[in-house]
N, C-alpha and C. Protein backbone atom coordinates (compact mmCIF):
# COMPACT_ATOMS: atom_id res chain seq x y z
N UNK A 1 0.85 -1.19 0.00
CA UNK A 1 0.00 0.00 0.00
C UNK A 1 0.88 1.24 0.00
N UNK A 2 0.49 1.97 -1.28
CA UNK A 2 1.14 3.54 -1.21
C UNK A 2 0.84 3.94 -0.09
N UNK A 3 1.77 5.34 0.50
CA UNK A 3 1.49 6.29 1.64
C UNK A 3 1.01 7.35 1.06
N UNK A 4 -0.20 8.15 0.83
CA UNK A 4 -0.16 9.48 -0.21
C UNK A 4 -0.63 10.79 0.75
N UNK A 5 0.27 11.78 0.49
CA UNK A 5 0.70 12.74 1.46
C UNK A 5 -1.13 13.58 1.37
N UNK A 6 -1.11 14.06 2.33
CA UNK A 6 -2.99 14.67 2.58
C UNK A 6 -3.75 15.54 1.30
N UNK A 7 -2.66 16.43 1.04
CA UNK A 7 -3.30 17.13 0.19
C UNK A 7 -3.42 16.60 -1.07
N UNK A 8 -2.98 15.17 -1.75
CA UNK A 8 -3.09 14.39 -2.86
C UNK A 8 -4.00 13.69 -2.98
N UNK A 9 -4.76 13.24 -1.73
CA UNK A 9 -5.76 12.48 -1.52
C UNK A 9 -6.67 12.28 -2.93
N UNK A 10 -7.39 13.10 -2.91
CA UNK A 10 -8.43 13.24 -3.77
C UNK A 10 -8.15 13.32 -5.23
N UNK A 11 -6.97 14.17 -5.91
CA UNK A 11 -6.19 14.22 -6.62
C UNK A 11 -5.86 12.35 -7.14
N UNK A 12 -5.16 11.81 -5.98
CA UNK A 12 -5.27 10.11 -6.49
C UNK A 12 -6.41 9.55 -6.12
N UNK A 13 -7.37 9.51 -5.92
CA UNK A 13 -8.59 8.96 -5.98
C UNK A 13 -9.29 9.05 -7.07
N UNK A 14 -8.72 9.96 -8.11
CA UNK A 14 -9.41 11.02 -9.11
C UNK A 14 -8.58 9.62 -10.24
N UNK A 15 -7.70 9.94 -9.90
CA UNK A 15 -6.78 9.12 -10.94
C UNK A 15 -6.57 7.60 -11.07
N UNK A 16 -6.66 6.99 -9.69
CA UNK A 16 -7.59 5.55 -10.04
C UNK A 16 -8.48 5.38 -10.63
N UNK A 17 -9.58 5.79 -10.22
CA UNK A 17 -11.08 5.59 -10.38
C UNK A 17 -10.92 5.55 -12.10
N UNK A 18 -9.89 6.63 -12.70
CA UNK A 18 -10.25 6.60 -13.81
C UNK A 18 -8.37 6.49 -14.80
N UNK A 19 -8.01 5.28 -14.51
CA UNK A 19 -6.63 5.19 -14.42
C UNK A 19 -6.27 4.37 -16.19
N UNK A 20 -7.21 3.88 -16.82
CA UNK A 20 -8.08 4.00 -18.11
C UNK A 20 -8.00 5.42 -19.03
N UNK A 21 -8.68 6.04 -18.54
CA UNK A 21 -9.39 6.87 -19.17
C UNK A 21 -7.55 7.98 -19.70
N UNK A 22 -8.05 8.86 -20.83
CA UNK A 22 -7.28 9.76 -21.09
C UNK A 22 -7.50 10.97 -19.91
N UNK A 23 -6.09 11.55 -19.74
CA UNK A 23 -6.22 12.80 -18.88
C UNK A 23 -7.35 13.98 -19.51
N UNK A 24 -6.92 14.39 -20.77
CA UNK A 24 -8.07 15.27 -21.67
C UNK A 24 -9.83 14.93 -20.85
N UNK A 25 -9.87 13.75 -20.83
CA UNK A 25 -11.69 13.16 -20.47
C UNK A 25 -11.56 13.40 -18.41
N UNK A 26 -10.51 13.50 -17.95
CA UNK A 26 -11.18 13.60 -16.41
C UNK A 26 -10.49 15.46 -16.16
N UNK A 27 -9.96 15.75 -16.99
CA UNK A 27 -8.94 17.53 -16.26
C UNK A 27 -10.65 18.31 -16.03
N UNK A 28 -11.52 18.34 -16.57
CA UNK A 28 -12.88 18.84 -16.08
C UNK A 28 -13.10 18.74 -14.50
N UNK A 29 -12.34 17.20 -14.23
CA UNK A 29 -12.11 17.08 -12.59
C UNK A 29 -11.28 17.75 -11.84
N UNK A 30 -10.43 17.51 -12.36
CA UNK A 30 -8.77 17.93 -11.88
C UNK A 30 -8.68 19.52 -11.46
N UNK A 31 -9.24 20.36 -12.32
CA UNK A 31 -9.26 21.47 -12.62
C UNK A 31 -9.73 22.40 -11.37
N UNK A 32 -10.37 21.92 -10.30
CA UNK A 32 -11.12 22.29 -9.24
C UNK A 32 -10.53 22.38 -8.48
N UNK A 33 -9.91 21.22 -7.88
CA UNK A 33 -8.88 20.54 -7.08
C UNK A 33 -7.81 21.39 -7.32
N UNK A 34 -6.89 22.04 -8.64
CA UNK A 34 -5.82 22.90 -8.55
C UNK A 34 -6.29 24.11 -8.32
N UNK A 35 -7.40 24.84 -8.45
CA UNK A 35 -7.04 25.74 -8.55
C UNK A 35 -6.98 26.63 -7.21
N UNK A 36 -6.76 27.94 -7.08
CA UNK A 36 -6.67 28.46 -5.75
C UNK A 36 -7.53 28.65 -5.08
N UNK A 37 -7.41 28.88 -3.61
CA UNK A 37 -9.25 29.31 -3.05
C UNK A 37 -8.81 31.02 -2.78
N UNK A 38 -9.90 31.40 -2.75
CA UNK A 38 -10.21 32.39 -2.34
C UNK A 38 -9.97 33.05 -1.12
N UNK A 39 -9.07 33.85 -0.75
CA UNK A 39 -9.41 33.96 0.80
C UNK A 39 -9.91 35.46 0.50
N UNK A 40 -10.18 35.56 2.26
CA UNK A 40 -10.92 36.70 3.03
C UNK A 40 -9.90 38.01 2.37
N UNK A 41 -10.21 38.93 2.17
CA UNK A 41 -9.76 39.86 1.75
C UNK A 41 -9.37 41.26 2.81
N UNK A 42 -8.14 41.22 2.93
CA UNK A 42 -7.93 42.31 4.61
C UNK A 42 -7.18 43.65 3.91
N UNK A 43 -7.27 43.62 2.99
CA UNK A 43 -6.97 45.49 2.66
C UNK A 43 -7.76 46.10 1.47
N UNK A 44 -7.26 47.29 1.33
CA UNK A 44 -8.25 47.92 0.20
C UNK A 44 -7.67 49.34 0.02
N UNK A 45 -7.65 49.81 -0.81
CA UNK A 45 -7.56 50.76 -1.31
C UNK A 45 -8.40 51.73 -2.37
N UNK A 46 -9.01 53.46 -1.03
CA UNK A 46 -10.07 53.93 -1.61
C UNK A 46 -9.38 55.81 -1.81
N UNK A 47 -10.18 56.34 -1.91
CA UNK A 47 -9.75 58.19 -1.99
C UNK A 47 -8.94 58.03 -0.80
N UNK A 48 -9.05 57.76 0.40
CA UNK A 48 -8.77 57.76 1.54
C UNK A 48 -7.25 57.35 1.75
N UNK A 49 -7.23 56.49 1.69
CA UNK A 49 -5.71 55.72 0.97
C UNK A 49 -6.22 54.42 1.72
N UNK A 50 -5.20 53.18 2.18
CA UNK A 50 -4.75 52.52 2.04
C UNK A 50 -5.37 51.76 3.39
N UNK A 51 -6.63 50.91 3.63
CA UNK A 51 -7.71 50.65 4.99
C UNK A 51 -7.00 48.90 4.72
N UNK A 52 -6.50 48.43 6.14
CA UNK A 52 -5.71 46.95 6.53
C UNK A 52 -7.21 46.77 7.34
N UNK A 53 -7.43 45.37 7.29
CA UNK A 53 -8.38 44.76 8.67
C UNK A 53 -7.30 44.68 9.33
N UNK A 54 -7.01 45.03 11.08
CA UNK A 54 -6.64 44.49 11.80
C UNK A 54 -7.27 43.55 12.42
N UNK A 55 -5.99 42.47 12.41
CA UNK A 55 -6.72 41.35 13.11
C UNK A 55 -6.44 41.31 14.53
N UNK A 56 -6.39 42.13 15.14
CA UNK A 56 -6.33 42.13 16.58
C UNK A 56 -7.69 43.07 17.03
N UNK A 57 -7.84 44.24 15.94
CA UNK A 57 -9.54 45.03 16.49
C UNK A 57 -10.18 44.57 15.90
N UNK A 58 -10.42 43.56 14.68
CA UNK A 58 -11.82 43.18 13.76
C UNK A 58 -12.36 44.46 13.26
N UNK A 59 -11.66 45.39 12.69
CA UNK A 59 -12.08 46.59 12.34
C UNK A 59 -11.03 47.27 11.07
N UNK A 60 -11.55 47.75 10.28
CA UNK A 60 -11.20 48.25 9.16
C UNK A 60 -10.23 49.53 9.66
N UNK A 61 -8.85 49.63 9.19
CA UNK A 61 -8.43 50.96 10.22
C UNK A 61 -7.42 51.46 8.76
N UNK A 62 -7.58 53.21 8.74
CA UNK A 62 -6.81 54.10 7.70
C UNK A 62 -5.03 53.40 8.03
N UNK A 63 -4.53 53.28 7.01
CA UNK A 63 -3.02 52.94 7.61
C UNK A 63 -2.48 54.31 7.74
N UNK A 64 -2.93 55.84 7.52
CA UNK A 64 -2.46 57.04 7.27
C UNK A 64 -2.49 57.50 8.98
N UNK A 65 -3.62 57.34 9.77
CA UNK A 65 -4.59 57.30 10.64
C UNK A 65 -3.93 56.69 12.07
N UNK A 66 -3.85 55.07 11.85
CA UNK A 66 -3.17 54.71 12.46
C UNK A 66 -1.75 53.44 12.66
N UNK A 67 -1.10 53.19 12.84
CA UNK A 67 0.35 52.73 12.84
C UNK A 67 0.07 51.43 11.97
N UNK A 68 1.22 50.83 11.48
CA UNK A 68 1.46 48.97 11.29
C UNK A 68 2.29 48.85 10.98
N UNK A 69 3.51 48.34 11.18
CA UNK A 69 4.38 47.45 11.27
C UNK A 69 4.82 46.73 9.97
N UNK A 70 5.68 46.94 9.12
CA UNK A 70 6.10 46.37 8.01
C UNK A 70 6.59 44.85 7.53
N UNK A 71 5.71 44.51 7.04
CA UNK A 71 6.12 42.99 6.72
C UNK A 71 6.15 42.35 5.31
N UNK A 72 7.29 42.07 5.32
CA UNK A 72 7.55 41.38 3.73
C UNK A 72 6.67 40.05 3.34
N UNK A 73 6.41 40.06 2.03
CA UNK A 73 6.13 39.46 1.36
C UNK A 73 4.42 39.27 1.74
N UNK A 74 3.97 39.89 1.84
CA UNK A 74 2.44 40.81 1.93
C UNK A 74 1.95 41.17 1.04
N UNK A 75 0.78 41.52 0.72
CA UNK A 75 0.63 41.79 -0.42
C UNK A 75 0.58 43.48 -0.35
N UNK A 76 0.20 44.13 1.30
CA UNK A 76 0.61 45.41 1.43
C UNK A 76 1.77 45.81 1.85
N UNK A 77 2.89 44.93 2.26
CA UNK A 77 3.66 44.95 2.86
C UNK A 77 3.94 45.78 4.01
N UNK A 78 2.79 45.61 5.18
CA UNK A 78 2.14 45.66 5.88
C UNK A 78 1.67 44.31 7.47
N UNK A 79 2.25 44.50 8.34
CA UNK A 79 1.73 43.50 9.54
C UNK A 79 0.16 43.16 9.45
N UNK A 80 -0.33 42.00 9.92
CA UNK A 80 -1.66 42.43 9.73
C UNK A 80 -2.40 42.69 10.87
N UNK A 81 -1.57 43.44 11.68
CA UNK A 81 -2.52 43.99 13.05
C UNK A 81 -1.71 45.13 13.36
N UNK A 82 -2.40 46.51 13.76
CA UNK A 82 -1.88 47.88 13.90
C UNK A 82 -1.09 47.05 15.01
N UNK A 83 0.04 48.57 15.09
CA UNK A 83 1.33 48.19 16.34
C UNK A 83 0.65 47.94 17.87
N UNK A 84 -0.05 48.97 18.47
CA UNK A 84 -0.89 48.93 19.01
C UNK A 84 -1.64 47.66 19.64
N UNK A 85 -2.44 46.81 18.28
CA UNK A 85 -3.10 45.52 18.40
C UNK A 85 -2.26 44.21 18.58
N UNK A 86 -0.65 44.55 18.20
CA UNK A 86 0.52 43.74 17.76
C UNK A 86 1.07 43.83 19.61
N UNK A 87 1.20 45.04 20.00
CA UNK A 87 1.79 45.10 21.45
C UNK A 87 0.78 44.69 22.59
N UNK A 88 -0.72 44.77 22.48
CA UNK A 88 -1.87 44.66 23.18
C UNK A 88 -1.66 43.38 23.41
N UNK A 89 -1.63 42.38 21.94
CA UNK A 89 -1.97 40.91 21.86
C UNK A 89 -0.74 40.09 22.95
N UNK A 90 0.52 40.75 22.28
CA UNK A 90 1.70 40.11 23.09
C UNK A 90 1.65 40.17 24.58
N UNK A 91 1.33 41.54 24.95
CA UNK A 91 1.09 41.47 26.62
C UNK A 91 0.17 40.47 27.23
N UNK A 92 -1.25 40.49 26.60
CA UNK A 92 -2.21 39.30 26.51
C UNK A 92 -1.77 37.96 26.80
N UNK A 93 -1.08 37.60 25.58
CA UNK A 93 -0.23 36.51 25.84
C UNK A 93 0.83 36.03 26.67
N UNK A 94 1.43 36.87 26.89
CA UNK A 94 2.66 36.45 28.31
C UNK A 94 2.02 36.87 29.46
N UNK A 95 0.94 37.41 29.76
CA UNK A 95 0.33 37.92 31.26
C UNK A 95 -0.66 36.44 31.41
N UNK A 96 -1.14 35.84 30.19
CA UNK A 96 -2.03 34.40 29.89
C UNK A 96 -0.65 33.10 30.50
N UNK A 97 0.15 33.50 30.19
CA UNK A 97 0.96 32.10 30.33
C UNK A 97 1.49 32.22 31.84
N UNK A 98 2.22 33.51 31.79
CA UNK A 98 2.35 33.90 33.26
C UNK A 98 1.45 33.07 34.45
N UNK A 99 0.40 34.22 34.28
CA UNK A 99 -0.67 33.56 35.42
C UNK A 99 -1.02 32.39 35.65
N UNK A 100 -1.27 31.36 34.28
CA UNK A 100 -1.67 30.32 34.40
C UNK A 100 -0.42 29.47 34.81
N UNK A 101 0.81 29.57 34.99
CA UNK A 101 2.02 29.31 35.32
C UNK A 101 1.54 29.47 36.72
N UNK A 102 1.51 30.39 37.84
CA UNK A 102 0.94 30.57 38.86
C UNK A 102 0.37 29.96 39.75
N UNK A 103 -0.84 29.41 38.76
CA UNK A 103 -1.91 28.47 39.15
C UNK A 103 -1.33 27.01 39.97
N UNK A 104 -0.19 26.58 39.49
CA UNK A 104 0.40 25.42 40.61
C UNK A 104 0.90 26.15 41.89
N UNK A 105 1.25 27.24 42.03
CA UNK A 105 1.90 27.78 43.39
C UNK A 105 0.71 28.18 43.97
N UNK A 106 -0.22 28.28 43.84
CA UNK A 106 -1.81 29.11 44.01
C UNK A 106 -2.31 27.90 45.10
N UNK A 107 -1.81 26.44 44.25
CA UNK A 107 -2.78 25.16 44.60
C UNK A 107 -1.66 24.96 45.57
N UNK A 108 -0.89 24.69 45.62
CA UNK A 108 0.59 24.24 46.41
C UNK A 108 0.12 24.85 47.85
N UNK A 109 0.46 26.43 47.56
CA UNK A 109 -0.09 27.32 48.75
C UNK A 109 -1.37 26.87 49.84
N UNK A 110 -2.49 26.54 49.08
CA UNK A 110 -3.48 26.49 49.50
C UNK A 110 -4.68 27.20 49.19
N UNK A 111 -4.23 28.01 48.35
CA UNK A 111 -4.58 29.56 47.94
C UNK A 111 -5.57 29.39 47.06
N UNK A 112 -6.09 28.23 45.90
CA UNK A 112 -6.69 27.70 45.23
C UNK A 112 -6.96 26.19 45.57
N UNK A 113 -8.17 26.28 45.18
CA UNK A 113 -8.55 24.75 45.25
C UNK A 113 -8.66 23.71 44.58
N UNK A 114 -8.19 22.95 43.97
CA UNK A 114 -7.89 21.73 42.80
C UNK A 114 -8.72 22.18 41.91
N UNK A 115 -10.04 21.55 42.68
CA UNK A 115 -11.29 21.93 41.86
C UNK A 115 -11.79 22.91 41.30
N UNK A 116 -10.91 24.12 41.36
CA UNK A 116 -11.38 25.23 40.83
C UNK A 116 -10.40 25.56 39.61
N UNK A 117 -9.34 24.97 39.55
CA UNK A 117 -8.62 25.29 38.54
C UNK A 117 -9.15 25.40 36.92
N UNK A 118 -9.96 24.48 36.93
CA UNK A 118 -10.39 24.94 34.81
C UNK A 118 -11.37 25.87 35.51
N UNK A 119 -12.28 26.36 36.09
CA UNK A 119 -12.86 27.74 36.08
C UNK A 119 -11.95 29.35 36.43
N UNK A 120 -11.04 28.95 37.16
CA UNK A 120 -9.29 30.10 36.77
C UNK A 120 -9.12 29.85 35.36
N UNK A 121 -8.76 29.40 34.49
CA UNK A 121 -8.46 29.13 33.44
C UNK A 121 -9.41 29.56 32.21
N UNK A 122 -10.44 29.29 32.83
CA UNK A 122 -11.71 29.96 31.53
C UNK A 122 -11.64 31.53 31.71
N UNK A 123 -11.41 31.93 33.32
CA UNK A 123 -11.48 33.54 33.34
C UNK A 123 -10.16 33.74 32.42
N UNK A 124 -8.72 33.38 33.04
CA UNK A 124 -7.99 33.92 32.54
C UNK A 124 -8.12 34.11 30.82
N UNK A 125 -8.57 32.76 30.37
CA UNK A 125 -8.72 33.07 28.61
C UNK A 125 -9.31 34.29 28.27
N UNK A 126 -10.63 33.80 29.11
CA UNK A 126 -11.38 34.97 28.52
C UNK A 126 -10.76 36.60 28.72
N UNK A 127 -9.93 37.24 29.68
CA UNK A 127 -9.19 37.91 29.80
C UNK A 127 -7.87 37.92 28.21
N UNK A 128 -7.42 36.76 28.17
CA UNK A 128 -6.43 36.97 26.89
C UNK A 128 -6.93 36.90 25.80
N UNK A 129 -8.43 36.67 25.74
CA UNK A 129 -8.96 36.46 24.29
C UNK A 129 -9.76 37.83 24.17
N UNK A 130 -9.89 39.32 25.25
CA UNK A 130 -10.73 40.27 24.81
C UNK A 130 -10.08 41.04 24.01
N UNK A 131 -10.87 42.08 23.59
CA UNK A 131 -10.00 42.96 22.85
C UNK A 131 -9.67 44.02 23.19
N UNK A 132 -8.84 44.74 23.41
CA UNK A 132 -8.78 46.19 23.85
C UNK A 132 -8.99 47.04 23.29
N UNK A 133 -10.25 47.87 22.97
CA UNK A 133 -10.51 48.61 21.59
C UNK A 133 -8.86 49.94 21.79
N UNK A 134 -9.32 50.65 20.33
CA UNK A 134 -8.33 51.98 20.27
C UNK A 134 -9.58 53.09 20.74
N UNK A 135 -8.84 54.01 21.23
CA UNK A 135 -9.81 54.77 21.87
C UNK A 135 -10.21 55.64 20.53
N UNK A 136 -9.88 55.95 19.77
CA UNK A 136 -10.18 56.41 18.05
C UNK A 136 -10.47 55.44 17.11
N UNK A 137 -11.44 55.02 16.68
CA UNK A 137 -11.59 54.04 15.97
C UNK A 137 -11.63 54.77 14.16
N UNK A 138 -10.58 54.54 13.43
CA UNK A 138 -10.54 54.87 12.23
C UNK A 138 -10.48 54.09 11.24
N UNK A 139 -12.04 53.44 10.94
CA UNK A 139 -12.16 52.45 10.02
C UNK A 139 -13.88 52.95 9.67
N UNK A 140 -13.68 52.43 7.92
CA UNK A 140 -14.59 53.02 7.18
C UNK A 140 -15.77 52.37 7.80
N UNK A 141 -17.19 53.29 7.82
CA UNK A 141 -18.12 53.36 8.82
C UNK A 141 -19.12 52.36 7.74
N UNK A 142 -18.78 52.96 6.76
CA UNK A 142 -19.77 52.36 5.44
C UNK A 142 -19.75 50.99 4.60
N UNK A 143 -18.66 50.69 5.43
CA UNK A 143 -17.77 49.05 4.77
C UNK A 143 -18.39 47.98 5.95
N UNK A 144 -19.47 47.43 5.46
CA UNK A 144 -19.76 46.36 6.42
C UNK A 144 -18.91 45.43 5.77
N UNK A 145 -18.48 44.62 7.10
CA UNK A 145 -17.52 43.10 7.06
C UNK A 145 -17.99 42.46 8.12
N UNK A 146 -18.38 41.18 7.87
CA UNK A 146 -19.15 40.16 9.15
C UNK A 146 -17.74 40.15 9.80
N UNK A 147 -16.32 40.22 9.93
CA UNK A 147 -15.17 40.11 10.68
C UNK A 147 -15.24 41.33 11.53
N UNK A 148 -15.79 42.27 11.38
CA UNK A 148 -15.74 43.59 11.74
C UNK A 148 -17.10 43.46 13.47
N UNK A 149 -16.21 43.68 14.11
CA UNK A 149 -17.33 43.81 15.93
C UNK A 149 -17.83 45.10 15.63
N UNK A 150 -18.65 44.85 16.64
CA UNK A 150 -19.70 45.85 17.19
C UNK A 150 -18.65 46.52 18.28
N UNK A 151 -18.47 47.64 18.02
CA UNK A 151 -17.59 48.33 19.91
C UNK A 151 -18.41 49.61 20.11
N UNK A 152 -18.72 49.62 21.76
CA UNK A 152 -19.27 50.74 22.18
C UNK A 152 -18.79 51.69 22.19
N UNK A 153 -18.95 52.94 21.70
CA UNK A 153 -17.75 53.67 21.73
C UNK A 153 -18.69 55.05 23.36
C-alpha cells in the first residue's frame, strides 16, 4: 500500500477511479482541485488611501490614521494587526501564560482549590482572548464586514 501525502488524496482517488481513461476526459475534474481558493480579503484601497483589517480590532483601520508594522512578502507589505493591536496581543499573551504558570503555586499554597482550577483558566482566557478597543476608531463606517465587531464607543 502507497502512503499518499494529505493534500493528494483526492487528486489520487481522481486518478484511479479513472486510471483508463485519457487525462483530456477527467482535467474537467482535476481542474477544481488545482485551482486556488479564495481567501478573506484584509486590505483595500479607496480616496482615503490605504484601509488593513486588523486582526487584533476586527475593524477596518486608515493605515495614514493609524500605525502597522512592516512585513515582507504581503501583499501590502504591511503586519496584519496595527502596532498597538501587535503590542496589546503580546502582553495578553505572556500575562495568559504567566498567570496560568501561577496556578500550581496558588494550589501548592493552599490559595486555590484543585477543583477550581479549569474555572481560573476559563477567566484567565477569557481575559487573553478580549480585545482592547483603540480609543479612536478609524475604520470606514460604510464598509460592512461580518469580521468587523460591534464596539461601544
Amino acid at each position: 500500500m502507497t502512503t499518499i501525502k494529505k493534500g493528494y488524496i483526492e487528486v489520487y482517488e481522481i486518478l484511479i477511479a479513472n486510471k483508463d481513461k485519457k487525462i483530456k476526459s477527467i482535467l474537467d475534474q482535476l481542474i477544481p482541485i488545482f485551482e486556488s481558493k479564495q481567501r478573506d480579503k484584509n486590505h483595500f484601497e479607496d480616496d482615503d488611501g490605504l484601509h488593513v483589517f486588523c486582526y487584533y480590532h476586527k475593524v477596518w483601520e486608515l493605515t495614514s490614521q493609524v500605525e502597522y508594522g512592516k512585513k515582507v512578502n504581503t501583499a501590502t507589505g504591511l503586519n496584519s494587526m496595527c502596532k498597538v493591536g501587535t503590542n496589546q496581543w503580546t502582553k495578553q499573551q505572556r500575562e495568559f501564560k504567566r498567570d496560568k504558570a501561577e496556578l500550581l503555586t496558588l494550589v501548592a499554597n493552599g490559595e486555590l482549590a484543585i477543583e477550581n482550577i479549569n474555572s481560573k483558566i476559563e477567566e484567565l482566557e477569557e481575559v487573553k482572548d478580549s480585545i482592547v478597543p483603540l480609543f479612536e476608531h478609524h475604520h470606514n463606517e460604510a464598509l460592512q464586514d461580518p469580521r468587523q465587531l460591534e464596539i461601544d464607543e
